[in-house]
N, C-alpha and C. Protein backbone atom coordinates (compact mmCIF):
# COMPACT_ATOMS: atom_id res chain seq x y z
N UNK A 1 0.82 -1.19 0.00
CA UNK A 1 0.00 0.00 0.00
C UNK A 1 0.87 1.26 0.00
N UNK A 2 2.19 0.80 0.48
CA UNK A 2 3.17 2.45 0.67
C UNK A 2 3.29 2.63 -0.44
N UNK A 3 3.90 1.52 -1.18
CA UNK A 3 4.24 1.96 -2.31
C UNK A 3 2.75 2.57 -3.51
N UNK A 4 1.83 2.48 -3.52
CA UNK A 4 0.99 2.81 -4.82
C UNK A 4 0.73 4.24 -4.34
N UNK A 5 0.83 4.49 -2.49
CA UNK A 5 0.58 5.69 -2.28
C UNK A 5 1.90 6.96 -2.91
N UNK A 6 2.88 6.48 -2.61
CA UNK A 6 4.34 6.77 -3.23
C UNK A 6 4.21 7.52 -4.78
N UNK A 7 3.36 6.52 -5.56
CA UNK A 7 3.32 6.60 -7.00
C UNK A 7 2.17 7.70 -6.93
N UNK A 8 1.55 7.58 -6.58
CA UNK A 8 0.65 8.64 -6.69
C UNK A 8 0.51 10.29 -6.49
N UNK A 9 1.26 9.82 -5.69
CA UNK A 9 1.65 10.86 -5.04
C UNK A 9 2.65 12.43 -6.36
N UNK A 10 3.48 10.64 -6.45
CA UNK A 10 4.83 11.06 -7.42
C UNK A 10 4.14 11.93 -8.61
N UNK A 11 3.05 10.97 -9.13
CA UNK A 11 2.47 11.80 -9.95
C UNK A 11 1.86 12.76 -9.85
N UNK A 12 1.26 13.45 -8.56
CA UNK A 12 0.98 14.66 -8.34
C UNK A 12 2.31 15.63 -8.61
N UNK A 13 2.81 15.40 -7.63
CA UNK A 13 4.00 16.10 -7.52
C UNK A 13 4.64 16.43 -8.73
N UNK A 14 4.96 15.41 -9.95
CA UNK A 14 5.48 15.79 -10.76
C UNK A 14 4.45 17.07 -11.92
N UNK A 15 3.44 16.66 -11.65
CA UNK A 15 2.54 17.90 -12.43
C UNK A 15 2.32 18.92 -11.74
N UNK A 16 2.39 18.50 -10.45
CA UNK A 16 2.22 20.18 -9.74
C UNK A 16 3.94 21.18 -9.97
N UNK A 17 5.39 20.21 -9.66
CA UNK A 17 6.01 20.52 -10.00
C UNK A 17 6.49 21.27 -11.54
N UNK A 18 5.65 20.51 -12.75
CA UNK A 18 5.38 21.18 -14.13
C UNK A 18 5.12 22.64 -13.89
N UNK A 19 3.80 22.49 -13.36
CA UNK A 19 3.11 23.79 -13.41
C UNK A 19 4.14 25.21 -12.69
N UNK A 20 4.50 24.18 -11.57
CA UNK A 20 5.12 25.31 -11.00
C UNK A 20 6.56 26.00 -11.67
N UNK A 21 7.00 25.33 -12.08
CA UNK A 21 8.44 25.62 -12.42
C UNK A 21 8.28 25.44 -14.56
N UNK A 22 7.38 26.32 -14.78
CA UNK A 22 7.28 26.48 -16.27
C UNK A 22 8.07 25.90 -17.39
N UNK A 23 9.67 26.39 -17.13
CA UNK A 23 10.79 26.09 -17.55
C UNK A 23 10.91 24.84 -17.82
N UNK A 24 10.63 23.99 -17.24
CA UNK A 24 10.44 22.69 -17.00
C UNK A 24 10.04 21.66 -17.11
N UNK A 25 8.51 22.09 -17.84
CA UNK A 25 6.94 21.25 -17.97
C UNK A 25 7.36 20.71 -19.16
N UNK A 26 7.05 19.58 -19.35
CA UNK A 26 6.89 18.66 -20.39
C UNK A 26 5.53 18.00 -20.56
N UNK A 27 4.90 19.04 -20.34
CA UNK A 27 3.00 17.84 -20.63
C UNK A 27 2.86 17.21 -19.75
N UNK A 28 1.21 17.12 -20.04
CA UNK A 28 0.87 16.00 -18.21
C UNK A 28 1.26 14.70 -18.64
N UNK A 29 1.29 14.04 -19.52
CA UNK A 29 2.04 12.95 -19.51
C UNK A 29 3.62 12.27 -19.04
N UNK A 30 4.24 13.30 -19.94
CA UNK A 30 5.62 13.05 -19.38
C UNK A 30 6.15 13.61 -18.03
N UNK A 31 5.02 14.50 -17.60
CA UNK A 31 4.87 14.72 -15.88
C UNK A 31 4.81 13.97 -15.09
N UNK A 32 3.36 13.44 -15.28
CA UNK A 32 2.98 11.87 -14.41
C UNK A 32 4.02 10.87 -14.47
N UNK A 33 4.71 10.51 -15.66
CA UNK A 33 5.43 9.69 -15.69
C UNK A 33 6.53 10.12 -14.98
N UNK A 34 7.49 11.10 -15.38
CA UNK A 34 8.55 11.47 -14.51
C UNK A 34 8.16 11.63 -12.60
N UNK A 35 6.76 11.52 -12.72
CA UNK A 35 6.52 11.95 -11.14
C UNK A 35 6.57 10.45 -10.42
N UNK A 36 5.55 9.58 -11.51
CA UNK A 36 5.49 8.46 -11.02
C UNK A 36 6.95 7.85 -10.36
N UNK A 37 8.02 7.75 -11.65
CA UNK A 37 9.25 7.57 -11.08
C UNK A 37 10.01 7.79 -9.88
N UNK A 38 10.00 9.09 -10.09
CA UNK A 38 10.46 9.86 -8.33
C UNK A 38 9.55 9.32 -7.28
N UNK A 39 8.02 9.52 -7.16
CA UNK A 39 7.37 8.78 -6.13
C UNK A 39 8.03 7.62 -5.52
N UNK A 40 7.71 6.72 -6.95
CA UNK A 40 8.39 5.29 -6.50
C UNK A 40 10.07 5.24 -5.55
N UNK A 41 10.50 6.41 -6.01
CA UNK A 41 12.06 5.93 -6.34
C UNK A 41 12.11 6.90 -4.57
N UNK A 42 11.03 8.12 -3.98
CA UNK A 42 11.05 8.44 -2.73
C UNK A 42 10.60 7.85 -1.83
N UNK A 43 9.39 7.38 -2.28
CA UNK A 43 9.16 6.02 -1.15
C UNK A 43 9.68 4.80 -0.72
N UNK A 44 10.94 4.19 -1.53
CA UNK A 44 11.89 3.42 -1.51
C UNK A 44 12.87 3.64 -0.38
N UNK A 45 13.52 5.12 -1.01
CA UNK A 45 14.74 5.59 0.09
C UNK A 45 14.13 6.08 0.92
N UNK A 46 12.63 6.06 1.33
CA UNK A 46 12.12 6.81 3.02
C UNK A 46 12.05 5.27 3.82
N UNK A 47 11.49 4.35 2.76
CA UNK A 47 11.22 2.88 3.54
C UNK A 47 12.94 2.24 3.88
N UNK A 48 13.75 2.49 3.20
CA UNK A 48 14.84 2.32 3.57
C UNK A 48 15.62 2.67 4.67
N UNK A 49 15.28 4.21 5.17
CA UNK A 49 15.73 5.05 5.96
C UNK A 49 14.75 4.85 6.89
N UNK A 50 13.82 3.63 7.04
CA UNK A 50 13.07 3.76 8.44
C UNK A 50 11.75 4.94 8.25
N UNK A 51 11.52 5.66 7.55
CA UNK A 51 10.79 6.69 7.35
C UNK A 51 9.26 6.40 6.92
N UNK A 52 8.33 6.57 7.78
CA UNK A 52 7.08 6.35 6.72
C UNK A 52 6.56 4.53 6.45
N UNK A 53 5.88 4.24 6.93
CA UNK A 53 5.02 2.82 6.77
C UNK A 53 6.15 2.16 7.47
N UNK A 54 6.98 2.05 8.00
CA UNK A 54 8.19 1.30 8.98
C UNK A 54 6.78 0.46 10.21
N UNK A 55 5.69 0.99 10.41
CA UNK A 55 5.36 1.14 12.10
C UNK A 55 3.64 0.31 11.21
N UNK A 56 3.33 0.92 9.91
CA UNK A 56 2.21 0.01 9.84
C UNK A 56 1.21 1.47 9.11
N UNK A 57 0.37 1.59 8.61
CA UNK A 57 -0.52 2.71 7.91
C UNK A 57 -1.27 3.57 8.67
N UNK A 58 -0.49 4.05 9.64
CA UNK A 58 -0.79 5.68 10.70
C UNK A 58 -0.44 6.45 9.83
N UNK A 59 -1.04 7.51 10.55
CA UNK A 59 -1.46 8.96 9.90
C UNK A 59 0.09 9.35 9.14
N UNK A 60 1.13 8.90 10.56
CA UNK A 60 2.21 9.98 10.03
C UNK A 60 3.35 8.90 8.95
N UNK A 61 3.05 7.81 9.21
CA UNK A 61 3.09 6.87 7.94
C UNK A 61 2.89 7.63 6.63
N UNK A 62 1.47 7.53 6.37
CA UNK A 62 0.98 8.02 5.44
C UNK A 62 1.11 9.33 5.13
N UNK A 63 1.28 10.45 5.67
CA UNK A 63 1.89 11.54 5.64
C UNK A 63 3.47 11.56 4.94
N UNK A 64 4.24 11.10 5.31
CA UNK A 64 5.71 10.60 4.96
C UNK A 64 5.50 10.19 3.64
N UNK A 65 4.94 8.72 3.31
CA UNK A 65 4.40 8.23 1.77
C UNK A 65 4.36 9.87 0.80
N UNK A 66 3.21 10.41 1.38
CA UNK A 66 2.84 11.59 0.32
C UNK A 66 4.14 12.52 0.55
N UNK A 67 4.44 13.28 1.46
CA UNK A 67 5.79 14.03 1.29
C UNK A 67 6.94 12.98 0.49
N UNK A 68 7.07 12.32 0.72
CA UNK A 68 8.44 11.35 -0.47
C UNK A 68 7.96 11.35 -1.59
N UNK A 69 6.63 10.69 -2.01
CA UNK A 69 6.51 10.67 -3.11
C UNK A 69 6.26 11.89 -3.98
N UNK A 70 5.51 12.86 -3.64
CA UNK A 70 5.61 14.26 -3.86
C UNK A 70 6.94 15.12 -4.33
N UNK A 71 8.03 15.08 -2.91
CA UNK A 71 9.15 15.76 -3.38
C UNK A 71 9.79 14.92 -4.31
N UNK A 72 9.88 13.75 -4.40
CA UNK A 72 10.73 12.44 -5.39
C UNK A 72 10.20 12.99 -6.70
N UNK A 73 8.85 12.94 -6.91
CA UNK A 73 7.95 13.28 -7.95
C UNK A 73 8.89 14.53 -8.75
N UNK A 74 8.54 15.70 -7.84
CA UNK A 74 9.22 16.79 -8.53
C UNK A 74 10.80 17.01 -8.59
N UNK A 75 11.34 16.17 -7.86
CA UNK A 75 13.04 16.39 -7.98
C UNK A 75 13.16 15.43 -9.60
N UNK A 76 13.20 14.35 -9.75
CA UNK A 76 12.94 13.96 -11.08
C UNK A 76 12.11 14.31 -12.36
N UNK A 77 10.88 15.05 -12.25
CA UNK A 77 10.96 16.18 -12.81
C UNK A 77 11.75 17.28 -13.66
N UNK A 78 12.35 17.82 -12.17
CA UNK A 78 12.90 18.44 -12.49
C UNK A 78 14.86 18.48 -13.60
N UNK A 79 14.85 17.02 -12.93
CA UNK A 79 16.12 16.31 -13.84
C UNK A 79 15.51 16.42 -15.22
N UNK A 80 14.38 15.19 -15.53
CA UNK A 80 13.92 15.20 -16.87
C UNK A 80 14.29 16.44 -17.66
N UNK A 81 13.81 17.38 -17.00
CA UNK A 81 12.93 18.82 -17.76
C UNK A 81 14.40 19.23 -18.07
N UNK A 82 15.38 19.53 -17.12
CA UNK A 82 16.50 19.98 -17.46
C UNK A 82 17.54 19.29 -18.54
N UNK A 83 17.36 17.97 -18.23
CA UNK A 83 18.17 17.22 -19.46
C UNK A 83 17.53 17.28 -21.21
N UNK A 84 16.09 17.77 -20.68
CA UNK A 84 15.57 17.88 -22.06
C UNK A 84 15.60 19.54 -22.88
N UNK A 85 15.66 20.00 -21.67
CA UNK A 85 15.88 21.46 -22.02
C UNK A 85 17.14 21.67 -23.02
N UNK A 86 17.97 21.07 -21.85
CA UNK A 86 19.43 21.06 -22.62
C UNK A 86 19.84 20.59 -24.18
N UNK A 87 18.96 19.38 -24.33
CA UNK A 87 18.76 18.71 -25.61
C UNK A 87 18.30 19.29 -26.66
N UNK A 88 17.69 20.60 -26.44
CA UNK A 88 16.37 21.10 -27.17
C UNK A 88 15.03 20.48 -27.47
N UNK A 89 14.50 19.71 -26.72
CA UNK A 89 13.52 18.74 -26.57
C UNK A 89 13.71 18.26 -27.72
């Protein structure tokens, strides 16, 4: 369950991250996807680090899930966007 919350998350994050940082946006597709990634890839290194669903699906569990997957979301994002920038899409 951490993990689909993770992904979901990721994919918020990575479109809210789009929106926010203009420069950056690659469509809601390649958003979600880049978000999905990071989600996955933040909820991994929080479950690793003890962080978040360690204790079982409490509040602050689940809280943790959405902050990882969220910031994961938009830090990869933000890689994508820049490596593609650079490329000239």
């Amino acid at each position: 369950m951490e993990l689909i919350i993770g992904l979901l998350s990721g994919a918020v994050g990575g479109n809210v991250a789009g929106k926010l940082l203009g420069s950056l946006n690659q469509g809601t597709l390649i958003n979600s996807i880049s978000g999905i990634v990071g989600g996955g890839l933040g909820g991994t290194i929080l479950g690793a680090m003890g962080v978040g669903g360690a204790e079982g699906m409490d509040v602050a569990g689940v809280i943790a899930q959405v902050a990882g997957g969220g910031i994961g979301g938009g830090v990869v994002l933000a890689i994508v966007g820049a490596v593609r920038n650079m490329m000239g899409k």
